[in-house]
Protein backbone atom coordinates (compact mmCIF):
# COMPACT_ATOMS: atom_id res chain seq x y z
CA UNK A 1 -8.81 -2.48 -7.19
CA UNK A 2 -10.32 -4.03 -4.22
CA UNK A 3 -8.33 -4.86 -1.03
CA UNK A 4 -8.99 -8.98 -1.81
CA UNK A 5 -7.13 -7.86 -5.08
CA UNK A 6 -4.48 -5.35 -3.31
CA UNK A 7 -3.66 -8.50 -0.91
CA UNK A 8 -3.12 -11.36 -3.31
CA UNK A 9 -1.07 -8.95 -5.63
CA UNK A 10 1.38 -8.42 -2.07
CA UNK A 11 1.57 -12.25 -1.69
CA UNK A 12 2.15 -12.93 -5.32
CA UNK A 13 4.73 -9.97 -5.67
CA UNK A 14 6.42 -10.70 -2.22
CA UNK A 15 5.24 -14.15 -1.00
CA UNK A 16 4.85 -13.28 2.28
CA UNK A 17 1.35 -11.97 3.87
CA UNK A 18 1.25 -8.68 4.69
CA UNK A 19 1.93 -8.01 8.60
CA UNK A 20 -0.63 -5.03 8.79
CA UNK A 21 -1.84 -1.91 6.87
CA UNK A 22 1.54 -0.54 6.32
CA UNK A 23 2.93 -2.91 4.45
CA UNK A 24 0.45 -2.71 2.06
CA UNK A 25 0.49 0.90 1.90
CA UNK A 26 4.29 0.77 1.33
CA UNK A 27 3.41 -1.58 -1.36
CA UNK A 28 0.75 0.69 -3.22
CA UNK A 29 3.30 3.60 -2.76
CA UNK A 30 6.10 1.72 -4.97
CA UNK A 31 3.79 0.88 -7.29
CA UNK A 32 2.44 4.30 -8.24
CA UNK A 33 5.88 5.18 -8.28
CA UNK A 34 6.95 2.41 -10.77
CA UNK A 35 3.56 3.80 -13.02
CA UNK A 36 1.79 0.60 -11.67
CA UNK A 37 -1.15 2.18 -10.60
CA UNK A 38 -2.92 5.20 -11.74
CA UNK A 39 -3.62 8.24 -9.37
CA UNK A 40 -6.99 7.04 -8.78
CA UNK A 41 -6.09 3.61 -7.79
CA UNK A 42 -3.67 4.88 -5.70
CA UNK A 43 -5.79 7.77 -3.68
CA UNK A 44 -8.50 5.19 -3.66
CA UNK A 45 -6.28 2.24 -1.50
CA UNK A 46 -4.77 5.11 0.30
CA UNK A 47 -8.28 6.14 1.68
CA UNK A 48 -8.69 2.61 2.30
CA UNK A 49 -5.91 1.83 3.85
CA UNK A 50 -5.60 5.18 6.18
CA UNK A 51 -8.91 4.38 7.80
CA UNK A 52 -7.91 0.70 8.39
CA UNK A 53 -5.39 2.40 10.60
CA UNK A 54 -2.02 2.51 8.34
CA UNK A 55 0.58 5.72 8.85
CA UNK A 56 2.80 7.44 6.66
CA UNK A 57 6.46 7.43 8.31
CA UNK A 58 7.31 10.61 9.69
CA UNK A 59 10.44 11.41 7.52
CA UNK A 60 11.95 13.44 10.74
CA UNK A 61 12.15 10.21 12.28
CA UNK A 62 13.92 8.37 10.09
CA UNK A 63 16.70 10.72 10.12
């Protein structure tokens, strides 16, 4: 999957474009959850999308 790809599948899936990285990485995160993606799709956008400067929420924070 290619991020051209990961994009239009976030505007088809929520019809809204993504507002930066972490959206999308939200997105990818759901979807390996659901079975969506396979574990290399997945690590591969995550490597993608980590050096394009998306985060992981720190779950201390959100408490």
């Amino acid at each position: 999957m290619t991020m051209e790809h990961l994009i239009n599948e976030f505007i088809q899936v929520k019809n809204i474009q993504p507002s930066n990285a972490n959206d999308l990485l939200d997105f990818i995160q759901r979807r390996y959850i659901q079975g969506e993606l396979s574990i290399v799709q997945y690590r591969n956008m995550f490597r993608e999308l980590t050096a394009r400067g998306a985060k992981k929420p720190n779950s201390l924070e959100l408490i």
